[in-house]
PDB file of N, CA and C in Angstrom:
ATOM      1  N   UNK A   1      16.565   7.753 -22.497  1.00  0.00           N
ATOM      2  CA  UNK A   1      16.212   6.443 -21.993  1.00  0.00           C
ATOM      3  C   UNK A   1      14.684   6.330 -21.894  1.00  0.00           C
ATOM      4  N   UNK A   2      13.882   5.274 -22.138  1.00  0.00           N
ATOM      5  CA  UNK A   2      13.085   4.960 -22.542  1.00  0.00           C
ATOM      6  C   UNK A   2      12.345   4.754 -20.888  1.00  0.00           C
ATOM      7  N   UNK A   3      11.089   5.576 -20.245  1.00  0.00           N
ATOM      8  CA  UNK A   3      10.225   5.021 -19.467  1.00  0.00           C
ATOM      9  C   UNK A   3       9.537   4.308 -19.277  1.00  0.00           C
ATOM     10  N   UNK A   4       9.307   3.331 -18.000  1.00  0.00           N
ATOM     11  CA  UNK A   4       8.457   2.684 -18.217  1.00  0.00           C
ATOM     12  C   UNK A   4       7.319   3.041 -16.804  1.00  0.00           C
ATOM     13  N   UNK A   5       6.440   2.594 -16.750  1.00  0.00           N
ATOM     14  CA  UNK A   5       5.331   3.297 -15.728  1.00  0.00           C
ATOM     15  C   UNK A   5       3.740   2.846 -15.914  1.00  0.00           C
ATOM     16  N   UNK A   6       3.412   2.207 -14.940  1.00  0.00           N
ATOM     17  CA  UNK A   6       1.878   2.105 -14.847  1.00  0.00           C
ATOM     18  C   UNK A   6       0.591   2.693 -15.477  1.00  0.00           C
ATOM     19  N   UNK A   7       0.244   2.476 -15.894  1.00  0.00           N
ATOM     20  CA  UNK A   7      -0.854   3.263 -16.530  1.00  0.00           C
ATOM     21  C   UNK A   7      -1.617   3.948 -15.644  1.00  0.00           C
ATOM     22  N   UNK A   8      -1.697   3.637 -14.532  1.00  0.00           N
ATOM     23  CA  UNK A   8      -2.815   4.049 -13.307  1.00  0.00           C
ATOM     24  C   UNK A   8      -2.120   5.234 -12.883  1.00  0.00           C
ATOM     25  N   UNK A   9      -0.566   5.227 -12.948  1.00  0.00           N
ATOM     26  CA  UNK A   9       0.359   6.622 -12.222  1.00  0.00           C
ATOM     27  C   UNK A   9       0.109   7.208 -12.859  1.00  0.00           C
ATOM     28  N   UNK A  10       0.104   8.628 -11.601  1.00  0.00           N
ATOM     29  CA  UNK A  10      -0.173   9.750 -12.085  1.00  0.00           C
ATOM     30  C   UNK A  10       1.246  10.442 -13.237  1.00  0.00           C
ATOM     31  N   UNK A  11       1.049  11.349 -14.521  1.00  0.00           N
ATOM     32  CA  UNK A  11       2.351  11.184 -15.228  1.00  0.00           C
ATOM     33  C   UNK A  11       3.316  12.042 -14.604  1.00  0.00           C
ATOM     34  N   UNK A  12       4.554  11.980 -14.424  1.00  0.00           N
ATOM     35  CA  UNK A  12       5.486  12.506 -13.679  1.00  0.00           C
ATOM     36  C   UNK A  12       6.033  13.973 -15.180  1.00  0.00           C
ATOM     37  N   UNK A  13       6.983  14.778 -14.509  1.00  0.00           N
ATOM     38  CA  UNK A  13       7.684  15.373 -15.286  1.00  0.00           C
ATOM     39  C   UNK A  13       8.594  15.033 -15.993  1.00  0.00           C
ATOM     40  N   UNK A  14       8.546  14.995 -17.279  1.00  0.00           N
ATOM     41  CA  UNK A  14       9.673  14.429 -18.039  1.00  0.00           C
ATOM     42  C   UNK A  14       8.965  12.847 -18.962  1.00  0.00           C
ATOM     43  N   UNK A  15       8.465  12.878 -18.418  1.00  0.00           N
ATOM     44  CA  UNK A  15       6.900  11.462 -19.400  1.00  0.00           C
ATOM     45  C   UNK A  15       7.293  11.859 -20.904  1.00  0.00           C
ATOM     46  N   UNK A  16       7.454  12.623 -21.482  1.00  0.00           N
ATOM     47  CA  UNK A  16       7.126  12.621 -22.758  1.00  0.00           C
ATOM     48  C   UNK A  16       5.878  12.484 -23.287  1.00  0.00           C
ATOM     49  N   UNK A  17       5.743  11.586 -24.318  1.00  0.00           N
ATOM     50  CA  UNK A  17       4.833  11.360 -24.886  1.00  0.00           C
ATOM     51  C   UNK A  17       4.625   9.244 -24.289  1.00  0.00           C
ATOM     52  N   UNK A  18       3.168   9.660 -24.052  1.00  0.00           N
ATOM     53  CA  UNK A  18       2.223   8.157 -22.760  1.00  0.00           C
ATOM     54  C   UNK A  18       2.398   7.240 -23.711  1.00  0.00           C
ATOM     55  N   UNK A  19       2.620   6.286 -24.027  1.00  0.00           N
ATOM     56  CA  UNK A  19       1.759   5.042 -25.227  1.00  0.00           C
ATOM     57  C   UNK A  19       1.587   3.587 -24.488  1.00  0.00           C
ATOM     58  N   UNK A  20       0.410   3.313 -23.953  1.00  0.00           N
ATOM     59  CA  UNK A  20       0.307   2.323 -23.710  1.00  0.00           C
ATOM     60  C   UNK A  20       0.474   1.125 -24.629  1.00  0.00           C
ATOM     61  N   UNK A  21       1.178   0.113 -24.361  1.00  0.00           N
ATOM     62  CA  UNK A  21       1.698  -0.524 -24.533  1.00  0.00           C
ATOM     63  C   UNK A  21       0.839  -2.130 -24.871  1.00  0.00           C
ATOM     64  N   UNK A  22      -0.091  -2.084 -23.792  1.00  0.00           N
ATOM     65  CA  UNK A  22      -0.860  -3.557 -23.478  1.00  0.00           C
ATOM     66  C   UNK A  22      -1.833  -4.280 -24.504  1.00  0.00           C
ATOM     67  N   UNK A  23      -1.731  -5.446 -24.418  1.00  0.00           N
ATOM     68  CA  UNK A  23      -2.839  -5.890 -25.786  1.00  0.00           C
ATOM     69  C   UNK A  23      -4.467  -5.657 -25.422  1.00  0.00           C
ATOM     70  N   UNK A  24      -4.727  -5.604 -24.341  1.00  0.00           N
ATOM     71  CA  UNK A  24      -6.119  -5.636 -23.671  1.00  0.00           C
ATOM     72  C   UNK A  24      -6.108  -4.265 -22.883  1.00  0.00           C
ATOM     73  N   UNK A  25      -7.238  -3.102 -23.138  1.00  0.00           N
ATOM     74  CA  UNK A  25      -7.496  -2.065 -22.455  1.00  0.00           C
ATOM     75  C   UNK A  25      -7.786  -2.259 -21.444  1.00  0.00           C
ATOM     76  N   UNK A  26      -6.649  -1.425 -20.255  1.00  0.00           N
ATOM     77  CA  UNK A  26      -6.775  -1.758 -18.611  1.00  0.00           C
ATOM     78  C   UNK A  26      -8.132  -1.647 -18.309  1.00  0.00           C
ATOM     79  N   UNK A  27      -8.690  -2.145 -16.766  1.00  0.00           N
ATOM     80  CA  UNK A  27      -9.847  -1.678 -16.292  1.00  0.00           C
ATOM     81  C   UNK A  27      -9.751  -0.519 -15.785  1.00  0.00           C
ATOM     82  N   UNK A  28     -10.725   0.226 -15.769  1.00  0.00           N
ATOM     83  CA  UNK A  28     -10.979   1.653 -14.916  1.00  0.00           C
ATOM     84  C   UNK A  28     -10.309   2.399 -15.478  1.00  0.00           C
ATOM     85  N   UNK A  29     -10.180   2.543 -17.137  1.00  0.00           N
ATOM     86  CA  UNK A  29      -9.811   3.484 -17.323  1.00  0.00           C
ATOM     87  C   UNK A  29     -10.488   3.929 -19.038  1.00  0.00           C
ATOM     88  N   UNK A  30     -10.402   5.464 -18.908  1.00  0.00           N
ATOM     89  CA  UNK A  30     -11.704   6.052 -19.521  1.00  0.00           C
ATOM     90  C   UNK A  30     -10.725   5.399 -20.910  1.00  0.00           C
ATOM     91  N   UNK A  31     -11.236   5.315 -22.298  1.00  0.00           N
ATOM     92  CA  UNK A  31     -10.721   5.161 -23.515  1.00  0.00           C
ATOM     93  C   UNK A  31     -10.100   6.658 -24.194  1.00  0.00           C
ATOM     94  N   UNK A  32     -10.209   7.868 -23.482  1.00  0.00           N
ATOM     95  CA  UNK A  32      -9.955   9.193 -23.475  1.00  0.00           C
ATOM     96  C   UNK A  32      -9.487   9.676 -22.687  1.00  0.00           C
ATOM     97  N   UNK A  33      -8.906   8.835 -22.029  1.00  0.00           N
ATOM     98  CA  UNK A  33      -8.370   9.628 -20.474  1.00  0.00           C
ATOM     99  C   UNK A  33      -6.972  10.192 -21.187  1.00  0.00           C
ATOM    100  N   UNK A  34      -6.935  11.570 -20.352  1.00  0.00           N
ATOM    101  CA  UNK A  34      -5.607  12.504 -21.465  1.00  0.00           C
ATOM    102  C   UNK A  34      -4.710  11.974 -20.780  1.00  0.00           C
ATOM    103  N   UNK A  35      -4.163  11.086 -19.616  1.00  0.00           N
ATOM    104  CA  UNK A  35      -2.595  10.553 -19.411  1.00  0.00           C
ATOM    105  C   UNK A  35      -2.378   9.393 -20.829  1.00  0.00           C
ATOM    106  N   UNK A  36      -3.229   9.303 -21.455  1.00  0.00           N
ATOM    107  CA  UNK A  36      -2.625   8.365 -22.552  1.00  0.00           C
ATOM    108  C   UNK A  36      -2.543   9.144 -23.969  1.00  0.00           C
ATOM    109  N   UNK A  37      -1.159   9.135 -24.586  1.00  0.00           N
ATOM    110  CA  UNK A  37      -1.081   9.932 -25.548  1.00  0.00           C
ATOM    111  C   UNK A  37      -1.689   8.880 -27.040  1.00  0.00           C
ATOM    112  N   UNK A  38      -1.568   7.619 -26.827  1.00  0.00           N
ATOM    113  CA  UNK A  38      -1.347   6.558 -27.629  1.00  0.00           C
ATOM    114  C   UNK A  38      -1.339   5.226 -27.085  1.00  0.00           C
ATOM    115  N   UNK A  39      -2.321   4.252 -28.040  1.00  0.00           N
ATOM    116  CA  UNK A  39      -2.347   3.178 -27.661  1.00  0.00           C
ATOM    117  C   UNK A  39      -2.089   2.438 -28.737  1.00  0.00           C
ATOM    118  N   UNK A  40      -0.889   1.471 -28.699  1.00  0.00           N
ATOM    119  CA  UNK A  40       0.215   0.672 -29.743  1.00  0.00           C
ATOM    120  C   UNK A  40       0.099  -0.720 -28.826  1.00  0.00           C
ATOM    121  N   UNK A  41      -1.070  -1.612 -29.140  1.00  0.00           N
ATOM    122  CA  UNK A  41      -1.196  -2.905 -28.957  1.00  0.00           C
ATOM    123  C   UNK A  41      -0.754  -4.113 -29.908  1.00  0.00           C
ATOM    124  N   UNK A  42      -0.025  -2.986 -30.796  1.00  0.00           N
ATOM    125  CA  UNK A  42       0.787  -4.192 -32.014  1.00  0.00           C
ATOM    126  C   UNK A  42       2.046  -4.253 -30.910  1.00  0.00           C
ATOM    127  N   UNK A  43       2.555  -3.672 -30.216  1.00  0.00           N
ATOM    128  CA  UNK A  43       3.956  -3.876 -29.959  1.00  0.00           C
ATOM    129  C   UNK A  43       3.622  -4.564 -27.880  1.00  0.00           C
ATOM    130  N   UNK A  44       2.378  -4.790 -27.847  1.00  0.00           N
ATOM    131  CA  UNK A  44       2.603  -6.052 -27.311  1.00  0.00           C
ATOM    132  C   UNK A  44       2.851  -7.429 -27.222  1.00  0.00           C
ATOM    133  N   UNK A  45       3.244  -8.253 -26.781  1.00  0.00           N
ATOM    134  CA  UNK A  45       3.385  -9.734 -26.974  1.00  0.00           C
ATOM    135  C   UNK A  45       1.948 -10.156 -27.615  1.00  0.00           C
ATOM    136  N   UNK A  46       2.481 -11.338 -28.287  1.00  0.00           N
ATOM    137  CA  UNK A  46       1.032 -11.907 -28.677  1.00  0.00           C
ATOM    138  C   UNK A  46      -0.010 -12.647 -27.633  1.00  0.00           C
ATOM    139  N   UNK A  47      -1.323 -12.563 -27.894  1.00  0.00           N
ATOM    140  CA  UNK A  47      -2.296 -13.528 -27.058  1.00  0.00           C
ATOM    141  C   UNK A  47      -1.457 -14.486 -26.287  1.00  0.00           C
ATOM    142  N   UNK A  48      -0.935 -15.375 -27.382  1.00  0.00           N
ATOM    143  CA  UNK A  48      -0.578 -16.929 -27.421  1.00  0.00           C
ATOM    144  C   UNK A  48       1.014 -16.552 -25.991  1.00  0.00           C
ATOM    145  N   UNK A  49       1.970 -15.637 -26.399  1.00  0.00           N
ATOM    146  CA  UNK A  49       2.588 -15.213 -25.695  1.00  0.00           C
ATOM    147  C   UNK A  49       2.722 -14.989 -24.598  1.00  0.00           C
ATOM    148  N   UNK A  50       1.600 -13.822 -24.107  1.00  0.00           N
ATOM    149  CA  UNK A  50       1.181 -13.510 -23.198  1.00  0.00           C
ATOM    150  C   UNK A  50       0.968 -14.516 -21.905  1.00  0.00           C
ATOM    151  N   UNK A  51      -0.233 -15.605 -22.319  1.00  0.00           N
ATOM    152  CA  UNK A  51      -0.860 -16.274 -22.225  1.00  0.00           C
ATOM    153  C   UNK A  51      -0.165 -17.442 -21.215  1.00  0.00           C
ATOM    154  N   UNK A  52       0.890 -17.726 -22.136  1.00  0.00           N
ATOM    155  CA  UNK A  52       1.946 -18.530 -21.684  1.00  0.00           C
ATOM    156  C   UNK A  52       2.605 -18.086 -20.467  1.00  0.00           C
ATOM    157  N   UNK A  53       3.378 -16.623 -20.601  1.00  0.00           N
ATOM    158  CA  UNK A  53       4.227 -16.088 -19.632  1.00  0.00           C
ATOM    159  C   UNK A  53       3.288 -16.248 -18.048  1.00  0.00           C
ATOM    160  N   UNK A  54       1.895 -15.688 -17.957  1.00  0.00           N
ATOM    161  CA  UNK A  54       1.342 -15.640 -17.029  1.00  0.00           C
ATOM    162  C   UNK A  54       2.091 -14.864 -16.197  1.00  0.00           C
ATOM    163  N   UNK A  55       3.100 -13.619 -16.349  1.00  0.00           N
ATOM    164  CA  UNK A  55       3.717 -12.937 -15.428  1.00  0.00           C
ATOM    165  C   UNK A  55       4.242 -13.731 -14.433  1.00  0.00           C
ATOM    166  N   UNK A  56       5.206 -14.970 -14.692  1.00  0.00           N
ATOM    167  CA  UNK A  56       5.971 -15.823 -14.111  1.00  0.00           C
ATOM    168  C   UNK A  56       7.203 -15.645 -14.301  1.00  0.00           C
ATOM    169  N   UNK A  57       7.915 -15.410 -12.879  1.00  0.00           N
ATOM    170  CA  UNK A  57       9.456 -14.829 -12.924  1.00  0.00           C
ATOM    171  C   UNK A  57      10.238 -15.725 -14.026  1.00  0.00           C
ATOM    172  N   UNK A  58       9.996 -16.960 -13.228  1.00  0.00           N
ATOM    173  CA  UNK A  58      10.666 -17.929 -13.418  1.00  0.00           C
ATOM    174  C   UNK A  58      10.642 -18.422 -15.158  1.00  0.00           C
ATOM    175  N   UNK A  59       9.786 -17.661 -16.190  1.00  0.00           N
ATOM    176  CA  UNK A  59       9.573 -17.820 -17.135  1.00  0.00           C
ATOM    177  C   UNK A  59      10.384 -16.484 -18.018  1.00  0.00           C
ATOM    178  N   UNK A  60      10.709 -15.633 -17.247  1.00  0.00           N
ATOM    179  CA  UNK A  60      10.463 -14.156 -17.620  1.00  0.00           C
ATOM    180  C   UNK A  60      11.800 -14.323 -19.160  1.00  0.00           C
ATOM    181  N   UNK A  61      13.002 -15.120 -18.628  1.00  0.00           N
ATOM    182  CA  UNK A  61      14.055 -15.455 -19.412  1.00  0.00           C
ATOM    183  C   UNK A  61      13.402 -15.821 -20.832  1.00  0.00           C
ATOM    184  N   UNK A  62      13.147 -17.509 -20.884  1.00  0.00           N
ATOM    185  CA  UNK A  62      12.337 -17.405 -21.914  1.00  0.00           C
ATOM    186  C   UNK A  62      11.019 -16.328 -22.501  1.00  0.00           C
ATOM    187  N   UNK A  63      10.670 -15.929 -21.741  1.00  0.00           N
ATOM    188  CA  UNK A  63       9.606 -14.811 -22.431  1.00  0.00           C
ATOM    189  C   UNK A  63      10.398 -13.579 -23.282  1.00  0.00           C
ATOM    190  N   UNK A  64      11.382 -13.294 -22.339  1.00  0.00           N
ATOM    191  CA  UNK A  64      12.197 -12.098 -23.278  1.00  0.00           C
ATOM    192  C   UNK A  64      12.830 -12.461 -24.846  1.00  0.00           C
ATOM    193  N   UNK A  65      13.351 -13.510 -24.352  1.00  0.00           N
ATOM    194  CA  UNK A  65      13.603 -14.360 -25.742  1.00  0.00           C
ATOM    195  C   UNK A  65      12.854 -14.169 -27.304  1.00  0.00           C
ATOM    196  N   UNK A  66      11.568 -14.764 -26.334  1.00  0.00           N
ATOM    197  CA  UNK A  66      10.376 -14.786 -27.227  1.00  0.00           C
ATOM    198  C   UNK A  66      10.120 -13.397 -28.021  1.00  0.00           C
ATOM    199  N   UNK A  67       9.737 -12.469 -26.941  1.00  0.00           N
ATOM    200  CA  UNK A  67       8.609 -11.308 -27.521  1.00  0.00           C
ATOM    201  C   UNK A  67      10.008 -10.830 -28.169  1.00  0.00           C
ATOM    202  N   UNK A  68      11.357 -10.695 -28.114  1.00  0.00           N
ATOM    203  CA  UNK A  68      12.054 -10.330 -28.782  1.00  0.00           C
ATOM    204  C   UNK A  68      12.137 -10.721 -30.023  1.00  0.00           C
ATOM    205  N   UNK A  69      11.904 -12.144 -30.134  1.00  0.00           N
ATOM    206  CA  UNK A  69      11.384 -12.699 -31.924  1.00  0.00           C
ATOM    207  C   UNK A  69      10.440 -12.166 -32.026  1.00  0.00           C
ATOM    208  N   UNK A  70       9.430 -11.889 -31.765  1.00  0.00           N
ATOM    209  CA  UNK A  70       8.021 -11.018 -32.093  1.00  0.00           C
ATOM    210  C   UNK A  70       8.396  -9.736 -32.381  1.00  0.00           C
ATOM    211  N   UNK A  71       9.390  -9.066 -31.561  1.00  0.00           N
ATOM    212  CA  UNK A  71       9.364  -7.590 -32.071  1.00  0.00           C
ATOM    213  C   UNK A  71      10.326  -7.533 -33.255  1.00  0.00           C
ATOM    214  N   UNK A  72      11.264  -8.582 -33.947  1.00  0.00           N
ATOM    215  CA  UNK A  72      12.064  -8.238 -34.938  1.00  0.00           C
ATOM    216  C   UNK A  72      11.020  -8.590 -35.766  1.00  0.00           C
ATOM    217  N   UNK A  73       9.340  -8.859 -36.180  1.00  0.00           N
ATOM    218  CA  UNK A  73       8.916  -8.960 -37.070  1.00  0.00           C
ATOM    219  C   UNK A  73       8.732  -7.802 -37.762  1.00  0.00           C
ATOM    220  N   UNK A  74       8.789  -7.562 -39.331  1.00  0.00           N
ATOM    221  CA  UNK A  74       9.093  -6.992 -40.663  1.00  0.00           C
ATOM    222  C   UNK A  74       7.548  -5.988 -40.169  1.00  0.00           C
ATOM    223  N   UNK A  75       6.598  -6.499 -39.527  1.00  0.00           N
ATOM    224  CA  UNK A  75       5.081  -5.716 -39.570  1.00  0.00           C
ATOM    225  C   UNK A  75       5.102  -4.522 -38.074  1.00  0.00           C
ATOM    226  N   UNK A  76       5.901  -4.683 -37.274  1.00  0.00           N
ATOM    227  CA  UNK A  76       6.517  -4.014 -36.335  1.00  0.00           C
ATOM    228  C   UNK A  76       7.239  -3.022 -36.180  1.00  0.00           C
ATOM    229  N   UNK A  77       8.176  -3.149 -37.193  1.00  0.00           N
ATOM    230  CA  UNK A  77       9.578  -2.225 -37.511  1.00  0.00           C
ATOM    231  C   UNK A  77       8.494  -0.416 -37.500  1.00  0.00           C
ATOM    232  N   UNK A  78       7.797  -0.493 -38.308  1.00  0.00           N
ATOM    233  CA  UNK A  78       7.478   1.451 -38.035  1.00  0.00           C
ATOM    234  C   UNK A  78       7.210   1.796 -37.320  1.00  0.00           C
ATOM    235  N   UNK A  79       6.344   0.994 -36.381  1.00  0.00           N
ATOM    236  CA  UNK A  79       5.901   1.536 -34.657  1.00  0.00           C
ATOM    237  C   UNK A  79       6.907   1.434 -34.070  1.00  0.00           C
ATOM    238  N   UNK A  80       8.078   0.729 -34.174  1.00  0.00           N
ATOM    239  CA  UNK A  80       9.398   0.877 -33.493  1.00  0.00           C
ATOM    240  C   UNK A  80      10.330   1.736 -33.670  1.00  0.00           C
ATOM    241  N   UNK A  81      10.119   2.132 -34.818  1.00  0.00           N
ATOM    242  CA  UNK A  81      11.228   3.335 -35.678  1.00  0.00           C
ATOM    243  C   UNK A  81      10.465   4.662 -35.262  1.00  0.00           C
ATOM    244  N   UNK A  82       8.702   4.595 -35.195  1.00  0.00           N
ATOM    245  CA  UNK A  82       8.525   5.664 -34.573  1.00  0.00           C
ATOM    246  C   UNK A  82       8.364   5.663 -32.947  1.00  0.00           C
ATOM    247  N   UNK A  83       8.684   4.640 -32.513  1.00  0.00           N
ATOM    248  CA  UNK A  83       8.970   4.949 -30.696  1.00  0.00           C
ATOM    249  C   UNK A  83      10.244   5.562 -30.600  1.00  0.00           C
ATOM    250  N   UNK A  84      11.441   5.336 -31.571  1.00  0.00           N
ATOM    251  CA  UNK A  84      12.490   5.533 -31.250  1.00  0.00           C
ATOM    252  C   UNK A  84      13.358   7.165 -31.416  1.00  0.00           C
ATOM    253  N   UNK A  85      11.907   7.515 -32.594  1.00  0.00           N
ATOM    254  CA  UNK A  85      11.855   8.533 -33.235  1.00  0.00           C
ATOM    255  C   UNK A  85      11.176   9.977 -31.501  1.00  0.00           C
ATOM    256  N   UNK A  86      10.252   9.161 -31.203  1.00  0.00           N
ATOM    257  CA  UNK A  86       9.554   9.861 -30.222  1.00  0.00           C
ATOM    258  C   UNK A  86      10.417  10.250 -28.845  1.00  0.00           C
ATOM    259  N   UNK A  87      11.440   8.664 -28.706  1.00  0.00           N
ATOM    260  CA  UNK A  87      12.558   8.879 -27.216  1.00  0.00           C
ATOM    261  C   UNK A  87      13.298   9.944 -27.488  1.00  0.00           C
ATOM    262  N   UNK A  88      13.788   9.885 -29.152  1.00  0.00           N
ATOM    263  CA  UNK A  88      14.800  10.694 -29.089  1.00  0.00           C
ATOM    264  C   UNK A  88      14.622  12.390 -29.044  1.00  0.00           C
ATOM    265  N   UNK A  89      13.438  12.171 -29.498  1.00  0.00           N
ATOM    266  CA  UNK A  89      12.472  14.020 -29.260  1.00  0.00           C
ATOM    267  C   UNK A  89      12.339  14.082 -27.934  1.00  0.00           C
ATOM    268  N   UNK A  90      11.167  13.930 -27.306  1.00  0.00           N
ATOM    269  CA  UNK A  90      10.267  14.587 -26.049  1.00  0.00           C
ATOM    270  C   UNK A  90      10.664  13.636 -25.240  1.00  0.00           C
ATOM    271  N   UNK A  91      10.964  12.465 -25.129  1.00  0.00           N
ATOM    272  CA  UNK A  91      10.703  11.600 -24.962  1.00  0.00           C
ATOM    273  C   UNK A  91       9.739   9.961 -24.658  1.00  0.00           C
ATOM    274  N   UNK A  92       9.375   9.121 -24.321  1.00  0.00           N
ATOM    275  CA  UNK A  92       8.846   8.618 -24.122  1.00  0.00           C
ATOM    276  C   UNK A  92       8.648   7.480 -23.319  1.00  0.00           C
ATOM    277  N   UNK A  93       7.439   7.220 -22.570  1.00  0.00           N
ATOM    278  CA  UNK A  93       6.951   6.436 -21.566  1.00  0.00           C
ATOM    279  C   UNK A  93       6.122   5.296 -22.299  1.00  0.00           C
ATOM    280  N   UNK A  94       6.522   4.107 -21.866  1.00  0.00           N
ATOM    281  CA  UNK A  94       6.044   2.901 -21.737  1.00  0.00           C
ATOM    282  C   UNK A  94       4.915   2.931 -20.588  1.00  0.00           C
ATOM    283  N   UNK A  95       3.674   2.438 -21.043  1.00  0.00           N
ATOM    284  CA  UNK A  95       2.565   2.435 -20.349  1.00  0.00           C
ATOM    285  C   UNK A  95       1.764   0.837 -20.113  1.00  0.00           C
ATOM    286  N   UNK A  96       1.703   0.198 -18.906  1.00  0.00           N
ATOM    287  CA  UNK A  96       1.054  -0.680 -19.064  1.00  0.00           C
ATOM    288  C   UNK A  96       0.355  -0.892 -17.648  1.00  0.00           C
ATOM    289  N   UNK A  97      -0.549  -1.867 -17.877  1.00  0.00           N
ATOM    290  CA  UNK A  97      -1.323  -2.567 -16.433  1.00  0.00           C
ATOM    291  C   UNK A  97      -1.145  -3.315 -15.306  1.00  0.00           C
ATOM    292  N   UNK A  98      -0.130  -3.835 -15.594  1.00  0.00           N
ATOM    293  CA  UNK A  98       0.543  -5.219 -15.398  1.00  0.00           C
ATOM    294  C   UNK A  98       1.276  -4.391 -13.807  1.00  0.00           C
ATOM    295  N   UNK A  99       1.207  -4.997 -12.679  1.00  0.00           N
ATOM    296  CA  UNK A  99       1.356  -4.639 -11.521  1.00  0.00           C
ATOM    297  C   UNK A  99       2.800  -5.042 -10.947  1.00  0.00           C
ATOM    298  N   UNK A 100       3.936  -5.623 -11.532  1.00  0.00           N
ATOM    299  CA  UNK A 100       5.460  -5.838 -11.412  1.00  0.00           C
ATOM    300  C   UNK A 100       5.507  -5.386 -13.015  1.00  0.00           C
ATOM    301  N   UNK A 101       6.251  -4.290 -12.833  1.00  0.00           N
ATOM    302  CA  UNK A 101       6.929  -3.959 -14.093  1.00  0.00           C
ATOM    303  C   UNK A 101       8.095  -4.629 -14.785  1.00  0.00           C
ATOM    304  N   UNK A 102       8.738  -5.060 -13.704  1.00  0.00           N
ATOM    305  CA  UNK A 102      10.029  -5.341 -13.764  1.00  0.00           C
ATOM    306  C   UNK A 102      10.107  -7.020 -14.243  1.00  0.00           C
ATOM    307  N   UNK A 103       9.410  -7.404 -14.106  1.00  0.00           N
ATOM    308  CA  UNK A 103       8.984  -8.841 -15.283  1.00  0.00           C
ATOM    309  C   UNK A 103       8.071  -8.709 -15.883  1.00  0.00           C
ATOM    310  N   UNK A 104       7.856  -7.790 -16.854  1.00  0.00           N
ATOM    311  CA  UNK A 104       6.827  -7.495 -18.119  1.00  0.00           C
ATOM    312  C   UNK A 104       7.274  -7.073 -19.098  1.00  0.00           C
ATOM    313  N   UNK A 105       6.550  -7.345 -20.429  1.00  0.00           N
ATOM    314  CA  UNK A 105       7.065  -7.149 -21.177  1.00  0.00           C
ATOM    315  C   UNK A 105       7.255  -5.610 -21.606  1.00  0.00           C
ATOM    316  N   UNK A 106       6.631  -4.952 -20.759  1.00  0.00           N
ATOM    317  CA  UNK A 106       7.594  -3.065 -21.277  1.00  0.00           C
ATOM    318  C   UNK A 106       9.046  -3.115 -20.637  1.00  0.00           C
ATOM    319  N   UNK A 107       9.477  -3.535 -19.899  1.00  0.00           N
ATOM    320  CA  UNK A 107      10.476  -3.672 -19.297  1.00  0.00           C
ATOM    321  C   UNK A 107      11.860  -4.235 -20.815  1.00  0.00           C
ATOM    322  N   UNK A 108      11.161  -5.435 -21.365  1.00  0.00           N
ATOM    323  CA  UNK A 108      11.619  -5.944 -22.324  1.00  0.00           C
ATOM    324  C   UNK A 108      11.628  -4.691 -23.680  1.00  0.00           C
ATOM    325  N   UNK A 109      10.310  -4.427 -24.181  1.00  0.00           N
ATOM    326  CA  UNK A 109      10.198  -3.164 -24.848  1.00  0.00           C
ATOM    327  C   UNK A 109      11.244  -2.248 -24.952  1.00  0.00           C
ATOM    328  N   UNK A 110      11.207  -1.227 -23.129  1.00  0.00           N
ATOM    329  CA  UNK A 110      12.022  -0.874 -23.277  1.00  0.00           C
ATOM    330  C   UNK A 110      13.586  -0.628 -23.772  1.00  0.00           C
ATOM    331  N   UNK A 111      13.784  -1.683 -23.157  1.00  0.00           N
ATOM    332  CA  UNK A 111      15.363  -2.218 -23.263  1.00  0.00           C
ATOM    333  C   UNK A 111      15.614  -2.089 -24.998  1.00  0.00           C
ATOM    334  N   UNK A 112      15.085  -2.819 -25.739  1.00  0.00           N
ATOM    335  CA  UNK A 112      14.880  -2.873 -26.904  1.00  0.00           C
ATOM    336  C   UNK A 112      14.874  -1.624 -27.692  1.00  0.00           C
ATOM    337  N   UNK A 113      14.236  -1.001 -27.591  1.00  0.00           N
ATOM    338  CA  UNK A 113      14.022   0.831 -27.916  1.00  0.00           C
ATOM    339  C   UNK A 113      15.183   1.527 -27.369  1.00  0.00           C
ATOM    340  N   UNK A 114      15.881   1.295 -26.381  1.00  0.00           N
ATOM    341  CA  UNK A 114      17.332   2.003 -25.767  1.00  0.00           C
ATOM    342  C   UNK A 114      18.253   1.224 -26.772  1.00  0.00           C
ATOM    343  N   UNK A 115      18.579   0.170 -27.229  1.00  0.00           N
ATOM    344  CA  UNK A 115      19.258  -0.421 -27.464  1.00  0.00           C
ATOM    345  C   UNK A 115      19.540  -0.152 -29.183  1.00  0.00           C
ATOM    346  N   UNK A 116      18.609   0.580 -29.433  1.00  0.00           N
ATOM    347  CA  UNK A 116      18.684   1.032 -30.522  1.00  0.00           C
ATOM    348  C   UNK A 116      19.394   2.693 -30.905  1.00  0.00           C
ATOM    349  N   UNK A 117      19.769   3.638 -29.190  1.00  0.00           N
ATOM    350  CA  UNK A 117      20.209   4.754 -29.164  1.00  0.00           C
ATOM    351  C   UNK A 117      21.787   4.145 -29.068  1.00  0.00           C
ATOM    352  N   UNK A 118      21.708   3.198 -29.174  1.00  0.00           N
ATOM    353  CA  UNK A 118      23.826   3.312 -28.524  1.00  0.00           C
ATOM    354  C   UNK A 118      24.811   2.831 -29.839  1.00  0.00           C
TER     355      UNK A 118
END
């Protein structure tokens, strides 16, 4: 099963392999800092996406919708085939900035990347 987790947390046991997730590099954090194994800003939502959601619950429905048409795009598929490639090894953690996980789009990510083990 696919993690998901703050970028700022410290990495727990069992993290796998880090890949932040976010289109914009968090603040306060080094571009080398070793909790990040990988940074995959194609497999965030787009600007325009983003932009829109504004991390609004009440939007979160339609947003999943959305970035889910974004992630079945044809230019996506290998960073996805290799996230899925990575869960099923060491595993792997979803990394982002975004301060409610649980209406963001790694949350969505996730799900998506599990949904591909069953």
């Amino acid at each position: 099963m696919t993690r998901v987790a703050r970028v700022y947390d410290a990495p727990a046991p069992g993290d796998g392999t880090r890949v932040l997730v976010d289109r914009l590099w968090p603040r306060g954090v080094r571009k080398d800092d070793p909790r990040i194994d990988r940074w995959w800003q194609e497999l965030a939502p787009s600007t325009e996406l983003r932009t829109w959601f504004n991390h609004r619950a009440d939007r979160f429905e339609e947003f999943t919708a959305r970035y889910e048409e974004e992630l079945a795009a044809e230019s996506i598929r290998d960073l996805l085939a290799e996230a899925r490639k990575i869960d099923r090894g060491d595993g792997l953690t979803l990394l982002t900035a975004t301060k409610d996980t649980t209406v963001s789009h790694v949350t969505v990510l996730a799900d998506v990347i599990d949904r591909w083990h069953r």
